[in-house]
PDB file of N, CA and C in Angstrom:
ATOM      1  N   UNK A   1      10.574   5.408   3.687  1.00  0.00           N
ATOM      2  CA  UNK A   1       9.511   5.125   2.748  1.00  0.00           C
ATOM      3  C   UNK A   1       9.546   3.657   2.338  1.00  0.00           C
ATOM      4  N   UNK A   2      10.487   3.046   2.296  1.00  0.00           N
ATOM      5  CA  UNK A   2      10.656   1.996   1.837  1.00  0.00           C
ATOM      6  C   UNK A   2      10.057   0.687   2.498  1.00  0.00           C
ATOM      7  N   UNK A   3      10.578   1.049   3.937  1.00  0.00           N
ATOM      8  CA  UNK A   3      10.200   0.254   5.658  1.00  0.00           C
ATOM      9  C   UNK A   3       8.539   0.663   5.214  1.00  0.00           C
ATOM     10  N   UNK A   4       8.000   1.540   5.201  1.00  0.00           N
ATOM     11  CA  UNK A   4       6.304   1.419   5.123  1.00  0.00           C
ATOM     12  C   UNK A   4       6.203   0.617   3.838  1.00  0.00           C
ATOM     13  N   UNK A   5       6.427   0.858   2.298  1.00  0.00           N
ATOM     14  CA  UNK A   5       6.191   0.214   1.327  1.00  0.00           C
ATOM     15  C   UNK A   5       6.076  -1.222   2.128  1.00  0.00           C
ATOM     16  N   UNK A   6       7.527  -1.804   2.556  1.00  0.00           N
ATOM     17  CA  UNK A   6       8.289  -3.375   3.078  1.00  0.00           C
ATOM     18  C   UNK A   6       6.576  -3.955   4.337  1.00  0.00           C
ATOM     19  N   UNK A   7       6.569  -2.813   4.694  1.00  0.00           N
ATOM     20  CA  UNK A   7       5.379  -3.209   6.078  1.00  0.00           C
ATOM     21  C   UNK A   7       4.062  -3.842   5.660  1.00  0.00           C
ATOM     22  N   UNK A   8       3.603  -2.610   4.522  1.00  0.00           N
ATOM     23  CA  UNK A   8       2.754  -2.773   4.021  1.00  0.00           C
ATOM     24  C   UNK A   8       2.146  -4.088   2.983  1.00  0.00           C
ATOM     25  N   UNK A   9       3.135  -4.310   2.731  1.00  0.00           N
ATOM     26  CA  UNK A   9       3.561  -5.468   2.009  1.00  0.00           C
ATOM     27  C   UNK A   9       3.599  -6.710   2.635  1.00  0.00           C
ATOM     28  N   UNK A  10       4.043  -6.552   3.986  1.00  0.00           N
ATOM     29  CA  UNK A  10       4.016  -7.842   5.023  1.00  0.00           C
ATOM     30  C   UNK A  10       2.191  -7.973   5.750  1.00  0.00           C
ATOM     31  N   UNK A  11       1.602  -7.097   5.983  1.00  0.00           N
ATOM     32  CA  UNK A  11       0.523  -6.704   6.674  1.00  0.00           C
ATOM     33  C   UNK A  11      -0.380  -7.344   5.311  1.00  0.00           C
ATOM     34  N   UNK A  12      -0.485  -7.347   3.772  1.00  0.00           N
ATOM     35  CA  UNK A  12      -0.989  -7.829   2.495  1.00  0.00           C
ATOM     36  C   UNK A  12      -0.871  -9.090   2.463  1.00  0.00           C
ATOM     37  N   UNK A  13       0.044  -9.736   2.867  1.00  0.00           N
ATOM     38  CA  UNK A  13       0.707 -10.925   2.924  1.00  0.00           C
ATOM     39  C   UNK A  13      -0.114 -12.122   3.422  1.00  0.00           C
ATOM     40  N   UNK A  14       0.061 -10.996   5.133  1.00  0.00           N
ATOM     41  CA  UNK A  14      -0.609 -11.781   6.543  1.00  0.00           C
ATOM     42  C   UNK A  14      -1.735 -12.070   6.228  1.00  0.00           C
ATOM     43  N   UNK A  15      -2.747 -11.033   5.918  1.00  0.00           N
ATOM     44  CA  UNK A  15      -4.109 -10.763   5.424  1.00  0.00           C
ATOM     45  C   UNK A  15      -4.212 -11.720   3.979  1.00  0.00           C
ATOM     46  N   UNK A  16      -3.438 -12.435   3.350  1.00  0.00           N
ATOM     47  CA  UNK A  16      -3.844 -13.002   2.244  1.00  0.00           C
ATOM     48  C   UNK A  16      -4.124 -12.795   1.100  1.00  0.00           C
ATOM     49  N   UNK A  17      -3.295 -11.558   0.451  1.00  0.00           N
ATOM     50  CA  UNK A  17      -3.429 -11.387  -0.655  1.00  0.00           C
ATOM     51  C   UNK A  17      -2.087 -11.669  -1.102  1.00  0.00           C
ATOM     52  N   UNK A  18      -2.309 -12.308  -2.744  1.00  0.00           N
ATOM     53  CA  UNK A  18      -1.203 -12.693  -3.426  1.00  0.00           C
ATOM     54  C   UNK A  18      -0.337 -11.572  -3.967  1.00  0.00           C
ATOM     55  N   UNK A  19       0.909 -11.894  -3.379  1.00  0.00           N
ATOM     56  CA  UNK A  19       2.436 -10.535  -3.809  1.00  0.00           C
ATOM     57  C   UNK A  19       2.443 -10.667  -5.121  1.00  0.00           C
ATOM     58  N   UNK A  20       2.006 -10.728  -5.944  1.00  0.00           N
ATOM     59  CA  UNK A  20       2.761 -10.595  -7.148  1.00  0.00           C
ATOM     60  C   UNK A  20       2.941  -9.302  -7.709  1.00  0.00           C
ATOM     61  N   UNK A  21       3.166  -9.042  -8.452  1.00  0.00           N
ATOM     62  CA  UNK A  21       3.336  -7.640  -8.831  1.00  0.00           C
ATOM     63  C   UNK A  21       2.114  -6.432  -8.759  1.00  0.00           C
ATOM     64  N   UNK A  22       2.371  -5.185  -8.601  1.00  0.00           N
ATOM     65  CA  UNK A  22       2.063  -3.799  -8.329  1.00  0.00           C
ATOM     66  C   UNK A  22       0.359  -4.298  -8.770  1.00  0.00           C
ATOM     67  N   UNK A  23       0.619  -4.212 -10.151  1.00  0.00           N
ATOM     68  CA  UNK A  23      -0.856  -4.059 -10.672  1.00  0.00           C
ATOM     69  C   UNK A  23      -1.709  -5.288 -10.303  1.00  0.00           C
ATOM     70  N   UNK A  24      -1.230  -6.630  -9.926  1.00  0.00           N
ATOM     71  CA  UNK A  24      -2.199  -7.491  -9.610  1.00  0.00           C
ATOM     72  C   UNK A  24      -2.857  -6.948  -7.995  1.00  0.00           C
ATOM     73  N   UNK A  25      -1.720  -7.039  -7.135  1.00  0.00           N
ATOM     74  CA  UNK A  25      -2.029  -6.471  -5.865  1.00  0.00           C
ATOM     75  C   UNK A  25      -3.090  -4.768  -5.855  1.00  0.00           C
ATOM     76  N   UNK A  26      -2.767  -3.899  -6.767  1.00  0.00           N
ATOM     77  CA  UNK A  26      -4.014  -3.067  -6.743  1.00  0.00           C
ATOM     78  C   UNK A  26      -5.188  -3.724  -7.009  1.00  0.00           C
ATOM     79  N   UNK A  27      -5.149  -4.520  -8.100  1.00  0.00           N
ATOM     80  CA  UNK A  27      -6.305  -5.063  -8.611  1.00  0.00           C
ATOM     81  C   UNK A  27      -7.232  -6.030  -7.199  1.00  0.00           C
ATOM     82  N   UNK A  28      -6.126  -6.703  -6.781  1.00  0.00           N
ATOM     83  CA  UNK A  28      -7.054  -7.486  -5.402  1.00  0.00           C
ATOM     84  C   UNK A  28      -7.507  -6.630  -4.192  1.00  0.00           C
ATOM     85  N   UNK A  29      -6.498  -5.656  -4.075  1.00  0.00           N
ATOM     86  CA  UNK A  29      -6.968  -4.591  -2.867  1.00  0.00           C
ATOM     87  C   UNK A  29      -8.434  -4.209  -3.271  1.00  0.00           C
ATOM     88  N   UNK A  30      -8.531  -3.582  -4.784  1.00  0.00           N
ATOM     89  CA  UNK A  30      -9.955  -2.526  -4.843  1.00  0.00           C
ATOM     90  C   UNK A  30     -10.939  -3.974  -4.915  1.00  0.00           C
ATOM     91  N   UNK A  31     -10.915  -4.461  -4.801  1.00  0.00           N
ATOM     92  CA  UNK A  31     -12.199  -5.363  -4.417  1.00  0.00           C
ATOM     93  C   UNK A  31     -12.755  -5.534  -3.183  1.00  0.00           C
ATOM     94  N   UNK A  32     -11.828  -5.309  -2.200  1.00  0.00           N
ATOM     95  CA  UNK A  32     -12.176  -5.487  -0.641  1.00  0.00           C
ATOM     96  C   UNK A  32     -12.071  -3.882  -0.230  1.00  0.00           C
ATOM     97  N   UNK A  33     -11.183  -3.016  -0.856  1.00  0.00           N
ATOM     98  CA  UNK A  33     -11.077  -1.971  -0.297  1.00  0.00           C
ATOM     99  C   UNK A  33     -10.671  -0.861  -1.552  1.00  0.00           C
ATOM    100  N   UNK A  34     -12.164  -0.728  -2.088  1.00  0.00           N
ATOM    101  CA  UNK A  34     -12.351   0.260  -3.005  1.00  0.00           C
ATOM    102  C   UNK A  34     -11.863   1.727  -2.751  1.00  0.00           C
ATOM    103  N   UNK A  35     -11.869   2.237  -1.741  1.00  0.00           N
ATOM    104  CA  UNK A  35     -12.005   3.684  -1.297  1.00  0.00           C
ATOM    105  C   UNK A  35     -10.382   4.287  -1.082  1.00  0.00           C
ATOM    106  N   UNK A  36      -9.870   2.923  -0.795  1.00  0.00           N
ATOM    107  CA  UNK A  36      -8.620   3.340  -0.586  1.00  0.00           C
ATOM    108  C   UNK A  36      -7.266   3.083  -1.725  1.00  0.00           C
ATOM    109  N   UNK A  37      -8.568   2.236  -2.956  1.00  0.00           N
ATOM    110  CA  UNK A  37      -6.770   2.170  -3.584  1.00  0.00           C
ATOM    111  C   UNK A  37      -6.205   3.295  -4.283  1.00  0.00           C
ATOM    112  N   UNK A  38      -6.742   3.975  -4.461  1.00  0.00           N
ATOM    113  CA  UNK A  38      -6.171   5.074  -5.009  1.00  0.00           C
ATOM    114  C   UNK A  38      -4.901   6.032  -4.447  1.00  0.00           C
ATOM    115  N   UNK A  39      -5.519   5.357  -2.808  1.00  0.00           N
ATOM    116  CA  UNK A  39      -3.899   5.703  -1.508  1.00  0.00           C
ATOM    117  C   UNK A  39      -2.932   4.789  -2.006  1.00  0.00           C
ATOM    118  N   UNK A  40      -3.462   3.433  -2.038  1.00  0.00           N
ATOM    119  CA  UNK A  40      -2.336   2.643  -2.297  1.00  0.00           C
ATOM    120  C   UNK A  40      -1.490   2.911  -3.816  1.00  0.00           C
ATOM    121  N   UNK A  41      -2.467   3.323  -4.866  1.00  0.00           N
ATOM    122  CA  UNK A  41      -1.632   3.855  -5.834  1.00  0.00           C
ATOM    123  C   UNK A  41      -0.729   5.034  -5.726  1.00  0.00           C
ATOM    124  N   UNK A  42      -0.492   6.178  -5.171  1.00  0.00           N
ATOM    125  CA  UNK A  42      -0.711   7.361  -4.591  1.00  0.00           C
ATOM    126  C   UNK A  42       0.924   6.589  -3.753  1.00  0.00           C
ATOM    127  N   UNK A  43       0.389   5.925  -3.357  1.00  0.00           N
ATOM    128  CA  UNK A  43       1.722   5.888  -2.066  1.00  0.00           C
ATOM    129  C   UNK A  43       2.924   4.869  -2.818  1.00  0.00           C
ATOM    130  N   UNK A  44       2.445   3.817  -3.330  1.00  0.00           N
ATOM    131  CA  UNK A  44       3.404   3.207  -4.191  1.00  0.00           C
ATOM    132  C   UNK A  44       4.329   4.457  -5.109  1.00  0.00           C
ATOM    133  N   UNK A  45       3.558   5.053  -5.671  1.00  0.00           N
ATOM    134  CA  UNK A  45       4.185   5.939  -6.892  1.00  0.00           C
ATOM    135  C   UNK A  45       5.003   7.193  -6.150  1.00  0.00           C
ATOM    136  N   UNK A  46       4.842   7.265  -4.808  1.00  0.00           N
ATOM    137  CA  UNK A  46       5.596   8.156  -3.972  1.00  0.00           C
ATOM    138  C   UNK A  46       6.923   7.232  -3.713  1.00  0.00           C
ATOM    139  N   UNK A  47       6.857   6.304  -3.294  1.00  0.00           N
ATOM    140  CA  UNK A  47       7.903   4.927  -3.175  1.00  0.00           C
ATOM    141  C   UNK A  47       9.057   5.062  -4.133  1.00  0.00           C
ATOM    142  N   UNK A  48       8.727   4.990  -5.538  1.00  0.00           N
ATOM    143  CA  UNK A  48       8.818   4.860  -6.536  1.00  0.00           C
ATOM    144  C   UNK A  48       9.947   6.258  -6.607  1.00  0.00           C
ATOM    145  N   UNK A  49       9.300   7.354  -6.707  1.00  0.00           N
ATOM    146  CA  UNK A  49      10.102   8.316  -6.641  1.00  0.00           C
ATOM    147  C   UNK A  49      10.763   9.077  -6.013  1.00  0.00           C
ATOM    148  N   UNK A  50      10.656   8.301  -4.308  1.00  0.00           N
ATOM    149  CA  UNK A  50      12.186   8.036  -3.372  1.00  0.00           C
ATOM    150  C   UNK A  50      13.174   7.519  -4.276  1.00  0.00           C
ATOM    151  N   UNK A  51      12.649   6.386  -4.313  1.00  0.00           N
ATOM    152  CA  UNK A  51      13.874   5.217  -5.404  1.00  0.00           C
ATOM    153  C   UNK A  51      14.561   5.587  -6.528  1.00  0.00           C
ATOM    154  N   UNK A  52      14.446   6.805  -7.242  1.00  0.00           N
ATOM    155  CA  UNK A  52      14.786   7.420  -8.276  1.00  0.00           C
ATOM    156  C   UNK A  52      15.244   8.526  -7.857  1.00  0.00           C
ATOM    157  N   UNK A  53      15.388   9.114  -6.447  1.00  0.00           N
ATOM    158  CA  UNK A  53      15.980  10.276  -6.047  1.00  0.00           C
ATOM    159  C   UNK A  53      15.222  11.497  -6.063  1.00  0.00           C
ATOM    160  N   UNK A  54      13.734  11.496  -6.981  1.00  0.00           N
ATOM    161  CA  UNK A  54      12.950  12.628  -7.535  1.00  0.00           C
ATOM    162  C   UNK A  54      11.938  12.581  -6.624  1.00  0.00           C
ATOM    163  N   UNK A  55      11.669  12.309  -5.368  1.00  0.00           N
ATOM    164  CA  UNK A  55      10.573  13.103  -4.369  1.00  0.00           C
ATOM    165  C   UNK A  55      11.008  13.889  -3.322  1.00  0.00           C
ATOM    166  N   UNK A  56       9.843  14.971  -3.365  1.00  0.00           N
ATOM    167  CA  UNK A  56      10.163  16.403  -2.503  1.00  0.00           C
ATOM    168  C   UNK A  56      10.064  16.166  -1.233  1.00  0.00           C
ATOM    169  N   UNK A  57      10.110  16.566  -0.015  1.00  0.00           N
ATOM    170  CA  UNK A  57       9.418  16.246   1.188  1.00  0.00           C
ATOM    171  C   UNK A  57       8.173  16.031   1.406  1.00  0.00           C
ATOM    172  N   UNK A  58       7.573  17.260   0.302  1.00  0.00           N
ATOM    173  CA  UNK A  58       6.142  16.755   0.646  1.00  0.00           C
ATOM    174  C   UNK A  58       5.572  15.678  -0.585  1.00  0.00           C
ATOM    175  N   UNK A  59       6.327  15.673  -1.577  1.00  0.00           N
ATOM    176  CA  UNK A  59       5.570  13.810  -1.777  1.00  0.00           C
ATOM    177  C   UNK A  59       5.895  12.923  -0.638  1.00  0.00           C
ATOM    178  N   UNK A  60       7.217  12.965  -0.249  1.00  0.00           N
ATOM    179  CA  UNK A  60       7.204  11.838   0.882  1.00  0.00           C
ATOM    180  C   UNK A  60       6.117  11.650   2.158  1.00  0.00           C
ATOM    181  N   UNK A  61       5.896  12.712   2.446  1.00  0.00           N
ATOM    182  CA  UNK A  61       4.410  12.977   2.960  1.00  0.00           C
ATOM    183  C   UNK A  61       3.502  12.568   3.186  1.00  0.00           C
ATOM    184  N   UNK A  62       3.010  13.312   1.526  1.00  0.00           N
ATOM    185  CA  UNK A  62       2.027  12.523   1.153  1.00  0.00           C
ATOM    186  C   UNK A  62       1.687  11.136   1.104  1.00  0.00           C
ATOM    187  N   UNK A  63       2.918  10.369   0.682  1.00  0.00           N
ATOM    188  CA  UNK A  63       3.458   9.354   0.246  1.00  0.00           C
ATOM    189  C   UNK A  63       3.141   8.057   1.620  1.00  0.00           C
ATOM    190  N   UNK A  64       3.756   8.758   2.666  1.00  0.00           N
ATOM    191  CA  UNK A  64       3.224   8.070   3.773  1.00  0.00           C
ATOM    192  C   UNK A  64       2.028   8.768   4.709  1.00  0.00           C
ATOM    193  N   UNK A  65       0.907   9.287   4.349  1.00  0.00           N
ATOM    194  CA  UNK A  65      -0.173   9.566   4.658  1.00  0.00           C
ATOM    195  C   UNK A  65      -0.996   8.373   4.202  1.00  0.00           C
ATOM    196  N   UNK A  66      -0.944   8.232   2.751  1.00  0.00           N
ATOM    197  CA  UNK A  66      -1.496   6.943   2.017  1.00  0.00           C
ATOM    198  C   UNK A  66      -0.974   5.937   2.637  1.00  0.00           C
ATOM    199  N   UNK A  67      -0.232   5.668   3.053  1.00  0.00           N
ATOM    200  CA  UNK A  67       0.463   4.312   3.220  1.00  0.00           C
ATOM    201  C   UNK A  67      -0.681   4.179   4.577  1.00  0.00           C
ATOM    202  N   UNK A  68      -0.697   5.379   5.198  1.00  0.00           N
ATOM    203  CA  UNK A  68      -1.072   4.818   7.057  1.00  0.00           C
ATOM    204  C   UNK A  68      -2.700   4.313   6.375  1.00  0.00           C
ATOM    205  N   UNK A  69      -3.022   5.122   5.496  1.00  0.00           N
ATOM    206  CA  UNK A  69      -4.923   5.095   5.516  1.00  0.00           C
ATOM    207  C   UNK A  69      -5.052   3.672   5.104  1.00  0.00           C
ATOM    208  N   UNK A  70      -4.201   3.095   4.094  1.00  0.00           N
ATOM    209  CA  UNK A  70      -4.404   1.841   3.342  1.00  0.00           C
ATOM    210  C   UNK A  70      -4.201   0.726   4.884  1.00  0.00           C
ATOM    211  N   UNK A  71      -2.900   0.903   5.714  1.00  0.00           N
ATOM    212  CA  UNK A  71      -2.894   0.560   6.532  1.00  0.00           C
ATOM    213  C   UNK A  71      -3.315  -0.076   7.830  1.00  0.00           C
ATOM    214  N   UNK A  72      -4.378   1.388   7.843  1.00  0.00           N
ATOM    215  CA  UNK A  72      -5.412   1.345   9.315  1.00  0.00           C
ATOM    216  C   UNK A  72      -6.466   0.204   8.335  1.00  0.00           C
ATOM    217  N   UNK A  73      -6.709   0.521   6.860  1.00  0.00           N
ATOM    218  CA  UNK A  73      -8.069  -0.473   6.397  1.00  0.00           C
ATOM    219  C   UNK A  73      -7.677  -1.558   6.640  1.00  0.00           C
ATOM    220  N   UNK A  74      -6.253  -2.174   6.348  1.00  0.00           N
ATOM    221  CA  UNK A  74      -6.015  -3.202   6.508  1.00  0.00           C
ATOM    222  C   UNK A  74      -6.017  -4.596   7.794  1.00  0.00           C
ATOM    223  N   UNK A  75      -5.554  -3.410   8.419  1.00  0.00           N
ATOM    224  CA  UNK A  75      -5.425  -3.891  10.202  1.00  0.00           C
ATOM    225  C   UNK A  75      -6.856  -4.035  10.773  1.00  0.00           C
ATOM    226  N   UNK A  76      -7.998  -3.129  10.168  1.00  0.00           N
ATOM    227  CA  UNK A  76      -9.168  -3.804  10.665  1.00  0.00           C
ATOM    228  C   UNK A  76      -9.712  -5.207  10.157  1.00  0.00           C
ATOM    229  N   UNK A  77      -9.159  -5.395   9.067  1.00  0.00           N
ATOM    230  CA  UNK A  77      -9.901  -6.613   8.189  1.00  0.00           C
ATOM    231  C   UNK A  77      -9.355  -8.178   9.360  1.00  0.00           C
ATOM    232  N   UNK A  78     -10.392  -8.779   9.142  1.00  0.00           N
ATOM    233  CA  UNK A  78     -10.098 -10.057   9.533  1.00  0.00           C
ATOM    234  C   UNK A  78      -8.658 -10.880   8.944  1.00  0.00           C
ATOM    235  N   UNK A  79      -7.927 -11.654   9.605  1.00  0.00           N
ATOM    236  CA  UNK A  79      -6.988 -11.956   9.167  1.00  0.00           C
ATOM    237  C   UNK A  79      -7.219 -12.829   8.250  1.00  0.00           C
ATOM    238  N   UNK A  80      -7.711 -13.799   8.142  1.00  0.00           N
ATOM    239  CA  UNK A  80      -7.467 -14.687   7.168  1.00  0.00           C
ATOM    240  C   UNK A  80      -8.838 -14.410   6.321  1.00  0.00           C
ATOM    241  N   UNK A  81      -9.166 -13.374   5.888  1.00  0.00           N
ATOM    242  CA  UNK A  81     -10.161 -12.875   4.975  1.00  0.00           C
ATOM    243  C   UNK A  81     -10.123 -13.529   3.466  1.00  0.00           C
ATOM    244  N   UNK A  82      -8.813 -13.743   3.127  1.00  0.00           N
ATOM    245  CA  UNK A  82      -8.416 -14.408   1.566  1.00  0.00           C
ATOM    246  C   UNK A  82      -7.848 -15.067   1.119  1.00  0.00           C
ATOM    247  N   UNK A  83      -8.000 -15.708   2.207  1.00  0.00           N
ATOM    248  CA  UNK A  83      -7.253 -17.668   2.556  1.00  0.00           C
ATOM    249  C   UNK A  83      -8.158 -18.589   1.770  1.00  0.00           C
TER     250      UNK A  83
END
């Protein structure tokens, strides 16, 4: 879970959005990609409760279901979209 969080995070990067913390990065995603942040919230907060020992198999799951959807949006976008 972590390696997708870490990926996902590198793939945000590439694409040009600023790392700073959780809530800024939701905040820049739902502007370009409304439909999906709610995966990206959804999958962070699955992350989250790997890291604390408290997710079931199927949050982890879930957890990386969101990760792929936010993913695939991402990988279509032009690369330097927010340069």
């Amino acid at each position: 879970m972590t390696e997708a969080d870490k990926l996902l995070g590198d793939v945000m990067s590439a694409r040009g959005y600023p790392m700073s913390d959780f809530e800024q990065r939701a905040a820049d995603i739902s502007v370009d990609h409304p439909l999906v942040l709610d995966n990206y919230r959804a999958a962070h907060q699955g992350a989250m409760r790997q890291t604390r020992g408290e997710a079931s198999t199927e949050d982890l799951r879930k957890a990386m279901i969101h990760f792929r959807t936010l993913f695939e949006e991402l990988v279509r976008e032009p690369e330097a979209a927010h340069s």
